[in-house]
C-alpha atoms as a PDB file:
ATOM      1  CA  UNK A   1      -9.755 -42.403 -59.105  1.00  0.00           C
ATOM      2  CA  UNK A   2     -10.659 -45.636 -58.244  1.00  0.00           C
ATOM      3  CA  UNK A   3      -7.402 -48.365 -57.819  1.00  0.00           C
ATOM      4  CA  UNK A   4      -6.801 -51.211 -59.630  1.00  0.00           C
ATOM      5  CA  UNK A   5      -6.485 -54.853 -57.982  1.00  0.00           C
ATOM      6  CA  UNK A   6      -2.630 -54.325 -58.699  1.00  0.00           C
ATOM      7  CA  UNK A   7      -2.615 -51.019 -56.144  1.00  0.00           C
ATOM      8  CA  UNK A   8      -4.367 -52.628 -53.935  1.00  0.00           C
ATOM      9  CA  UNK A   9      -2.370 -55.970 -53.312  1.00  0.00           C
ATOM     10  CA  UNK A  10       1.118 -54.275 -53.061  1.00  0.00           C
ATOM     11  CA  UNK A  11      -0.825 -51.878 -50.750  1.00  0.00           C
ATOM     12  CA  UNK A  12      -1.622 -54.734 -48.657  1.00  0.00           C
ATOM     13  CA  UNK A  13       1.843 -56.141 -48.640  1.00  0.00           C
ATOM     14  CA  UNK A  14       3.547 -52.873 -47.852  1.00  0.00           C
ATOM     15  CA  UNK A  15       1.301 -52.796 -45.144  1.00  0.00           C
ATOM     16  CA  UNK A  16       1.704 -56.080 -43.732  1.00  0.00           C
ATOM     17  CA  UNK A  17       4.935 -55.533 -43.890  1.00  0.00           C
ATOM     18  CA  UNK A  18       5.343 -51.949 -42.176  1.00  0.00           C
ATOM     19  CA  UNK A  19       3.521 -53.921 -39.256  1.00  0.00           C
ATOM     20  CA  UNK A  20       5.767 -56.711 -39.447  1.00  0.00           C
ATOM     21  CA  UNK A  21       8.647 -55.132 -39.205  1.00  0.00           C
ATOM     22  CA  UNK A  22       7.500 -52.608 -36.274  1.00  0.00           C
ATOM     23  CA  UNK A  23       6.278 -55.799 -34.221  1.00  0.00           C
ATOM     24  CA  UNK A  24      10.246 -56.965 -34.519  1.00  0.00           C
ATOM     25  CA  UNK A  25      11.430 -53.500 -34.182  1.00  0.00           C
ATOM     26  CA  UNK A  26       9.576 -53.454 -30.525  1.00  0.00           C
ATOM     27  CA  UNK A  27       9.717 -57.041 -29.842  1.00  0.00           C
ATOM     28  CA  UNK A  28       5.663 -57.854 -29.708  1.00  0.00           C
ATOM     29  CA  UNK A  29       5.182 -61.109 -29.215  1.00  0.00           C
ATOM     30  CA  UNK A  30       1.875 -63.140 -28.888  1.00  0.00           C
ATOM     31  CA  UNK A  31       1.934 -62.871 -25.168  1.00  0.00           C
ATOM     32  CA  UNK A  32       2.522 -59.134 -25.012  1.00  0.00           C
ATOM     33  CA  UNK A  33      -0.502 -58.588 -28.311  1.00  0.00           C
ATOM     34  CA  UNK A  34      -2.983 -60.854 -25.895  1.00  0.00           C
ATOM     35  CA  UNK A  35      -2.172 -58.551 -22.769  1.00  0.00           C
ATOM     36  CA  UNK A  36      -1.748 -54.856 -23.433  1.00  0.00           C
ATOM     37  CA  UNK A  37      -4.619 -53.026 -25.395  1.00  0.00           C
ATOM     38  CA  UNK A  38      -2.371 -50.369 -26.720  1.00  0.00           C
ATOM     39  CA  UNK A  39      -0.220 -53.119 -29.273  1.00  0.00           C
ATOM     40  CA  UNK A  40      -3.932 -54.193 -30.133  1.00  0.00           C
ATOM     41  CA  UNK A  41      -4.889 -50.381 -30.975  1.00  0.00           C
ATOM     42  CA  UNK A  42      -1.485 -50.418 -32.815  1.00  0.00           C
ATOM     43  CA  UNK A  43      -2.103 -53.388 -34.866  1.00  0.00           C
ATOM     44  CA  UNK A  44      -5.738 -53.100 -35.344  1.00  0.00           C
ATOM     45  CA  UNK A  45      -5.299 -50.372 -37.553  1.00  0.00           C
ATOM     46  CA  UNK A  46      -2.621 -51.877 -40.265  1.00  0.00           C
ATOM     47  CA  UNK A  47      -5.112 -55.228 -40.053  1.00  0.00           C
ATOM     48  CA  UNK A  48      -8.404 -52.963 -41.077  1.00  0.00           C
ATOM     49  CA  UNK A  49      -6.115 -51.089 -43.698  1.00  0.00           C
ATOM     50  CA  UNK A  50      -5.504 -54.527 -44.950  1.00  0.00           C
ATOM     51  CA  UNK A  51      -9.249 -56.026 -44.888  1.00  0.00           C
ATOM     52  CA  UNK A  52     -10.449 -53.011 -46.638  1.00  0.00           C
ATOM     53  CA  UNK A  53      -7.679 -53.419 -49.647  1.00  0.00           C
ATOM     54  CA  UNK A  54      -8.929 -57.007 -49.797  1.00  0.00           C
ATOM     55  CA  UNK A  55     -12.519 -56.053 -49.900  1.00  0.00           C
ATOM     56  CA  UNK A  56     -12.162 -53.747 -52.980  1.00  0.00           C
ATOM     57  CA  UNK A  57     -10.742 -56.010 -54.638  1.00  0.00           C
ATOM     58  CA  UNK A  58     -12.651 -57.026 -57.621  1.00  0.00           C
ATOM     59  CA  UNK A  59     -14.752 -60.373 -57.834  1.00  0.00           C
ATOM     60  CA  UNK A  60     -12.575 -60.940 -61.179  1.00  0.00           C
ATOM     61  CA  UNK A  61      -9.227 -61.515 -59.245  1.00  0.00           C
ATOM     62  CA  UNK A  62     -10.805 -62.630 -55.996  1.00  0.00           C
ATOM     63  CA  UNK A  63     -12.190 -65.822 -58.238  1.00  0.00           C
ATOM     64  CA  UNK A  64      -9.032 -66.511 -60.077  1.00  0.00           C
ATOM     65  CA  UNK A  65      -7.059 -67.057 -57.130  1.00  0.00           C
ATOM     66  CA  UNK A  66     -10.126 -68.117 -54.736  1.00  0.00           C
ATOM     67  CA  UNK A  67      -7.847 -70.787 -53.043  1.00  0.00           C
ATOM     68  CA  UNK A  68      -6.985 -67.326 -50.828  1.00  0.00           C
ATOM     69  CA  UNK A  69      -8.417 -66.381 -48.006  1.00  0.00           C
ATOM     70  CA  UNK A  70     -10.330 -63.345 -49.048  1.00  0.00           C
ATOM     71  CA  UNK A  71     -13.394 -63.313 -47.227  1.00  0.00           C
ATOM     72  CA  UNK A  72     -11.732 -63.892 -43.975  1.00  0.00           C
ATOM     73  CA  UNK A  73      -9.167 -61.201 -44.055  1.00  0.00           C
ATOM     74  CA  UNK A  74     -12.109 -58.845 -45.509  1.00  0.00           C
ATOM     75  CA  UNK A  75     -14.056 -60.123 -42.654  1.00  0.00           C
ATOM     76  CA  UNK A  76     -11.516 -59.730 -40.010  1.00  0.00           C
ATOM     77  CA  UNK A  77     -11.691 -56.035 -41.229  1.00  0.00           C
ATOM     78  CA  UNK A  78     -15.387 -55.839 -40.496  1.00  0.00           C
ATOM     79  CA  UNK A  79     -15.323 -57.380 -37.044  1.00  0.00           C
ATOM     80  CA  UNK A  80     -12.618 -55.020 -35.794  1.00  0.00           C
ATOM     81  CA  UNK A  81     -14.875 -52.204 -36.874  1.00  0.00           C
ATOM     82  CA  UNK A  82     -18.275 -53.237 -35.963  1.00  0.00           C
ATOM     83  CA  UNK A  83     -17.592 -55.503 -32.991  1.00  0.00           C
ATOM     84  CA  UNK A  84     -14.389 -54.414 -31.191  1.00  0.00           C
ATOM     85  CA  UNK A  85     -15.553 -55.308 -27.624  1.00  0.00           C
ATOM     86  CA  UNK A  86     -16.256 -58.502 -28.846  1.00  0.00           C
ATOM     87  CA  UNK A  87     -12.828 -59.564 -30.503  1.00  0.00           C
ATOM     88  CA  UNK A  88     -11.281 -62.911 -29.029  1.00  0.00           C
ATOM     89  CA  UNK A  89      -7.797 -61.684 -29.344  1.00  0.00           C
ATOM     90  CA  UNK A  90      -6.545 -65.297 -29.054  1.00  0.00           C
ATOM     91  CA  UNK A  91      -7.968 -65.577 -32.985  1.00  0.00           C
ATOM     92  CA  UNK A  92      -6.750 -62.135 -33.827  1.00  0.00           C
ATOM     93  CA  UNK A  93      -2.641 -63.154 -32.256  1.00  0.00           C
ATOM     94  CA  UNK A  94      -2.963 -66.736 -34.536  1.00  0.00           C
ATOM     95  CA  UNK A  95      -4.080 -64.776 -37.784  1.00  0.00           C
ATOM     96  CA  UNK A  96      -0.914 -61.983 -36.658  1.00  0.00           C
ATOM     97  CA  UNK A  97       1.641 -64.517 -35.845  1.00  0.00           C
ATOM     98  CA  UNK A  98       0.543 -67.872 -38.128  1.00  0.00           C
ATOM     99  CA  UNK A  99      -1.855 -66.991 -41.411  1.00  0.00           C
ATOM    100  CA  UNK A 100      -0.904 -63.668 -42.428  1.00  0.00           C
ATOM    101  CA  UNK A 101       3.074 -64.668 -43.833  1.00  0.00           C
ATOM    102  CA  UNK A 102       1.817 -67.659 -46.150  1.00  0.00           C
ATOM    103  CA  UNK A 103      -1.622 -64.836 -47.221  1.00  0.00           C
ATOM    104  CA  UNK A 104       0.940 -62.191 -47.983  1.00  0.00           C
ATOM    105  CA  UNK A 105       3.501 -64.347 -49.988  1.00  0.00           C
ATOM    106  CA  UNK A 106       0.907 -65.709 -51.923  1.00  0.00           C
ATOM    107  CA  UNK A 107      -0.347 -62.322 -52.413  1.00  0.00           C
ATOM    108  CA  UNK A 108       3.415 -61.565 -53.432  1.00  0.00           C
ATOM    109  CA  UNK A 109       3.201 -64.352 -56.099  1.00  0.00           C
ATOM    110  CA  UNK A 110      -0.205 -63.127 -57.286  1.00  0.00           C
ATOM    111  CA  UNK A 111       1.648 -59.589 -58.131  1.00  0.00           C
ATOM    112  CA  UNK A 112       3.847 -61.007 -59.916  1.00  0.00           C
ATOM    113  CA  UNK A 113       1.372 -62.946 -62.165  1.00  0.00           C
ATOM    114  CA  UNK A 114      -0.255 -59.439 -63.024  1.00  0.00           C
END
């Protein structure tokens, strides 16, 4: 059964927030994500779970609220999959620790408007 657009955003904030709260829990800061490549394998997975959510989403809602982000978390998705050895971390610790708060709570709002 295919989800609706409602599934999928609280599926990306539950997410998000699972890995926000296990980077406080275990005190991962930008320094420690940039340096050890087993945080990276930790959060890489929660970020693809999150850029796939955001790709299904349908072109409907995606257009309504099109002052989002969509493509780039979507696309963040694909270049963890499909280009790993070629991630520049230092863009992947900014989206982590600055863009993905103000994405999520908008995402919040957009929930709420459903």
């Amino acid at each position: 059964m295919k989800k609706t657009d409602y599934e999928r955003l609280k599926k990306i904030v539950s997410t998000w927030e699972s890995l926000s709260q296990e980077m406080k829990e275990r005190d991962i800061t930008p320094d420690k994500l940039l340096s050890d490549e087993f945080l990276q394998w930790a959060v890489t997975t929660p970020l693809y779970n999150i850029g796939e959510q955001v790709y299904q989403l349908t072109d409907e809602l995606k257009n309504k609220y099109s002052e989002q982000p969509w493509n780039m978390v979507a696309g963040l998705r694909h270049r963890l999959v499909h280009d790993y050895d070629g991630i520049n971390w230092t863009i992947i610790v900014e989206v982590v620790f600055e863009e993905m708060d103000p994405f999520i709570e908008k995402v919040k709002q957009i929930i709420k408007e459903l």
